[in-house]
Structures are given as C-alpha cells and as structure tokens.
Protein backbone atom coordinates (compact mmCIF):
# COMPACT_ATOMS: atom_id res chain seq x y z
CA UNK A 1 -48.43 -7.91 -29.09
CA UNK A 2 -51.61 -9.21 -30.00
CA UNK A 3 -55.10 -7.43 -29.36
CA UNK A 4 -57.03 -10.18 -28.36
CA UNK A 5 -54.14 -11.16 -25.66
CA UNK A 6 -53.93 -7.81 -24.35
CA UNK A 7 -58.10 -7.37 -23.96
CA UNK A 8 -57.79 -11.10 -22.72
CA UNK A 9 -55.55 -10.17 -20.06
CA UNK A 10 -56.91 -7.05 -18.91
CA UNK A 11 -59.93 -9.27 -18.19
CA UNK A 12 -58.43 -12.08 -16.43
CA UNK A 13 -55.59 -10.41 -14.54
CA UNK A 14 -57.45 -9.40 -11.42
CA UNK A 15 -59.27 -12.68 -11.11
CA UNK A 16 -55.87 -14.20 -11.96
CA UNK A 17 -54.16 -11.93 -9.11
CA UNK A 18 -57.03 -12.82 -6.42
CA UNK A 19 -56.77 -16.27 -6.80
CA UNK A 20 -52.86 -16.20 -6.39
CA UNK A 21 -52.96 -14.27 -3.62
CA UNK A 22 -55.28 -16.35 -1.61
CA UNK A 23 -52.77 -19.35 -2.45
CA UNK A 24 -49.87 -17.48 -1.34
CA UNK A 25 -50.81 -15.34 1.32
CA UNK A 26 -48.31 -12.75 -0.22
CA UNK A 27 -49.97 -9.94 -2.31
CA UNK A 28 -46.03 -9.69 -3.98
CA UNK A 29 -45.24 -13.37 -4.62
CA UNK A 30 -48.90 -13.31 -5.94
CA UNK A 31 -47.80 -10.40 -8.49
CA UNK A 32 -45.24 -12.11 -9.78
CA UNK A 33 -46.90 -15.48 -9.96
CA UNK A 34 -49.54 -13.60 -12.31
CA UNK A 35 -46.73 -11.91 -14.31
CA UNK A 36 -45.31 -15.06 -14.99
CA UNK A 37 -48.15 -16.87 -15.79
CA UNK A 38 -49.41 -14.20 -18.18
CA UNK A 39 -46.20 -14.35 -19.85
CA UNK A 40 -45.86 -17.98 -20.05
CA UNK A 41 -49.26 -17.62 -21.68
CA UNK A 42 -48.13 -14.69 -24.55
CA UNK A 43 -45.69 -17.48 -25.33
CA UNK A 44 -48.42 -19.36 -26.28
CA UNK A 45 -51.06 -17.59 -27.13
CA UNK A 46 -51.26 -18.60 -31.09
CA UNK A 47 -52.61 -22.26 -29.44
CA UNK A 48 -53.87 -20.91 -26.67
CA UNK A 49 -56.60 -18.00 -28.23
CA UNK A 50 -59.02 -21.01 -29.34
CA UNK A 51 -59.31 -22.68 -26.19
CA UNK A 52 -59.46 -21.68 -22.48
CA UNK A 53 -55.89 -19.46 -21.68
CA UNK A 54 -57.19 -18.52 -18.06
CA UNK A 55 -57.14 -22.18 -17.30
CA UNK A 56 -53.70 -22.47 -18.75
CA UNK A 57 -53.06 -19.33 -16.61
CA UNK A 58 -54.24 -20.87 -13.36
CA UNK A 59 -52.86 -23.71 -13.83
CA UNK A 60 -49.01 -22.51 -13.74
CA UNK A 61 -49.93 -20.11 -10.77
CA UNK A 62 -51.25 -23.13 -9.06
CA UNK A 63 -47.78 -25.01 -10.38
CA UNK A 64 -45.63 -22.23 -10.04
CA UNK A 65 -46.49 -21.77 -6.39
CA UNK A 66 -45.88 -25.42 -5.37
CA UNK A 67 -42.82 -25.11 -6.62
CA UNK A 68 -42.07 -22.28 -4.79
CA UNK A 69 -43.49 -23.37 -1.72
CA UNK A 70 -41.55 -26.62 -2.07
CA UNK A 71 -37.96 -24.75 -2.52
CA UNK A 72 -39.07 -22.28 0.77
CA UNK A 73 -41.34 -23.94 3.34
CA UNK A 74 -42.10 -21.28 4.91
CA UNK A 75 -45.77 -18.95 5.03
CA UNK A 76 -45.60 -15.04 4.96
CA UNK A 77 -48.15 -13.45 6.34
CA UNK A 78 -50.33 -10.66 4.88
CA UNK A 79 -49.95 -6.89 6.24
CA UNK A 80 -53.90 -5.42 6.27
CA UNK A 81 -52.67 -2.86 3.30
CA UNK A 82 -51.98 -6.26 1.07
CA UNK A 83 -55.52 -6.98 1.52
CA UNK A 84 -56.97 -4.02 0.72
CA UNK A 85 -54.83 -4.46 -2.40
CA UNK A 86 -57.01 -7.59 -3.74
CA UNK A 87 -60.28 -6.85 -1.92
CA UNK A 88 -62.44 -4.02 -0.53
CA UNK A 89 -63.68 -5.98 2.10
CA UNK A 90 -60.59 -5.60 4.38
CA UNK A 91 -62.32 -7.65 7.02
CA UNK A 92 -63.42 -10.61 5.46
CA UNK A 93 -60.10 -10.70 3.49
CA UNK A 94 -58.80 -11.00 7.20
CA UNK A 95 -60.65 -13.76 8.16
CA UNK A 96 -60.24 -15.64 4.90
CA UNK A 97 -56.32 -14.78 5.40
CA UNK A 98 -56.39 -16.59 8.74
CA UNK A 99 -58.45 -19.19 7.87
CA UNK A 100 -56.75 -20.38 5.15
CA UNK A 101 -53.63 -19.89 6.92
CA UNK A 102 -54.76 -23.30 8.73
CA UNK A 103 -54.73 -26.01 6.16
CA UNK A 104 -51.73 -27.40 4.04
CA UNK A 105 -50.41 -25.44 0.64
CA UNK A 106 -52.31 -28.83 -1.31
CA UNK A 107 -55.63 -27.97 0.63
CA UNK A 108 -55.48 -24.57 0.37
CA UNK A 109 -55.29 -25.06 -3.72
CA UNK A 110 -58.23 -27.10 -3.61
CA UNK A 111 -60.13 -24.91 -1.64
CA UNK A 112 -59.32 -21.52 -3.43
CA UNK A 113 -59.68 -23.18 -7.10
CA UNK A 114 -63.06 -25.27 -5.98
CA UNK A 115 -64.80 -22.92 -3.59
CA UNK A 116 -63.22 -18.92 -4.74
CA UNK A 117 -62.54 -20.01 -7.86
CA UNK A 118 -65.70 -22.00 -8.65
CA UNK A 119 -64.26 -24.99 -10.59
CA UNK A 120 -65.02 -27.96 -10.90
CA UNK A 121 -63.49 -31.17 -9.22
CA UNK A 122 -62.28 -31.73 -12.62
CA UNK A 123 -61.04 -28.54 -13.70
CA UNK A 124 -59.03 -28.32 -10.21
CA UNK A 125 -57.61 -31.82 -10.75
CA UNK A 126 -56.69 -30.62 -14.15
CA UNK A 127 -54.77 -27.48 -12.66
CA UNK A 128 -53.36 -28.91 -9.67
CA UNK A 129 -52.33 -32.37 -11.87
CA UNK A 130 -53.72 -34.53 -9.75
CA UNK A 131 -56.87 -36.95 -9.78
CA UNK A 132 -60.42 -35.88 -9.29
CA UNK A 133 -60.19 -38.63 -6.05
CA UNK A 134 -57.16 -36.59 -4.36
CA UNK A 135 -59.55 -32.97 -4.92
CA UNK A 136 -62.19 -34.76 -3.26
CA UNK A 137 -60.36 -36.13 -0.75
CA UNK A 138 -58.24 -32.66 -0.02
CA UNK A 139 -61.92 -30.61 -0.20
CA UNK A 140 -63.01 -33.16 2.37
CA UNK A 141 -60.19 -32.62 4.56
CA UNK A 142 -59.85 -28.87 4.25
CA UNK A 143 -63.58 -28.69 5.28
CA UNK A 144 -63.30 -30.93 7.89
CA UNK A 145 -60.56 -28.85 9.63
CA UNK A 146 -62.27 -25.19 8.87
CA UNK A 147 -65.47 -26.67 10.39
CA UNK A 148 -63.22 -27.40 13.53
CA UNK A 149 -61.26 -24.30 13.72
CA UNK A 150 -62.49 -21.26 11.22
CA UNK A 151 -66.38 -21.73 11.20
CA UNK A 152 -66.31 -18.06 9.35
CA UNK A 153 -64.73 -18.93 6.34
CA UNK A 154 -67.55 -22.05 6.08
CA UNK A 155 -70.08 -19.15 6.34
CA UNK A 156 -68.16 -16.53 3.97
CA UNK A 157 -68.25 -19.25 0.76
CA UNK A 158 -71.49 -20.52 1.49
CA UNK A 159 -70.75 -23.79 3.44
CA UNK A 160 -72.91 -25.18 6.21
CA UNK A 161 -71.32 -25.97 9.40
C-alpha cells in the first residue's frame, strides 16, 4: 500500500468516523461506513492523491448511508459508551445525539456536513448530489425545527436562537 494513503488516512479517519457517526447515530454502522469509504478510496487513490480524497471520502459515507437508510428505515439509537467512543464530551455528544435525532436523514446530512463539518453550501451539495438550492433549503428547515425543539444544539455549533 502506498505511504502517502496510509499517512492520508491516519489523518482523516477520525474526522471521517465523527462525521459518520453523527449521520448514523450508530458508532458501528459508522465504522463500517468509514471502512468502506477508505477502501473505495485505496481503489482510487492513483487519481485521487492530487486532488481532495477526504471529499471523495465523505462523499460515499454521505451516499453510502442513504442508501442504507433507504433499504432499513429505521434509527438506532446510541448507548452513552458509543459516544464516548467519538467524543470526550459525553454530554454534549448526548444532546447533539438527541437533537439530531429530530430532523430527517436529508437534514441531518446537511446539518452535520455544513455546520460539524464546516463545508460549504457547495461542497455539501457536491457530497450529498444535490443542488446548492436544496442545502439551503434543508439548512433552513433543519434550523427552523432545532430552534423549535433542541435550542442546545443551536447554542453547541454556534447558532443564534
């Protein structure tokens, strides 16, 4: 295996593994989502190790998952030892759990890769393969329903109420 893939993915695979998990609510599903992503990129990594491979990453997690999610319909729920598995704040991990637990699998993407993540409406629409209009739309909705019913999470990623 290649050097610069294995440094790469030491680096990324924890960010990688957060971000899953906060889409999935399932610190397992999560690991596997990351496995498979960082596999899917070693496939590629000759035209991938020029350009961005974490966004190539994210992007099948974010893929991968809806097409989990579309084959199972249902939501697991986290057990407090999961969290402390992708965070050392068990608490806030808690309330970001439940909060999140409240919008739809498509706002819940938007919100993880816009507001954990830090992309950009762009980059999101570019991962989730939809416009920039449907992240703005989601983001919009997503806030709009944490403002009404998880104020904490608005305060934990730096929104206003």
């Amino acid at each position: 295996m290649d050097e610069e893939f294995t440094e790469w993915a030491a680096g990324a695979q924890r960010r990688l593994l957060r971000s899953a998990y906060l889409l999935t609510g399932d610190l397992h599903r999560a690991e596997d989502l990351v496995q498979e992503a960082l596999v899917k990129v070693a496939l590629r990594w000759p035209r991938l190790r020029g350009g961005n491979p974490t966004a190539y990453a994210r992007t099948v997690i974010v893929r991968d998952n809806i097409s989990w999610w579309r084959r199972r319909r249902d939501v697991p729920t986290a057990s407090p030892r999961d969290l402390a598995d992708v965070s050392t704040d068990t608490e806030a991990a808690l309330v970001v759990r439940r909060a999140l637990g409240r919008l739809t699998p498509k706002q819940r993407a938007v919100v993880v890769l816009r507001h954990f993540d830090d992309l950009s409406e762009q980059d999101t629409a570019a991962a989730l393969g939809v416009t920039v209009g449907t992240v703005k739309s989601q983001n919009a909705a997503a806030l709009a329903r944490l403002r009404a019913g998880a104020p904490e999470l608005l305060d934990l990623i730096g929104r206003t109420r």
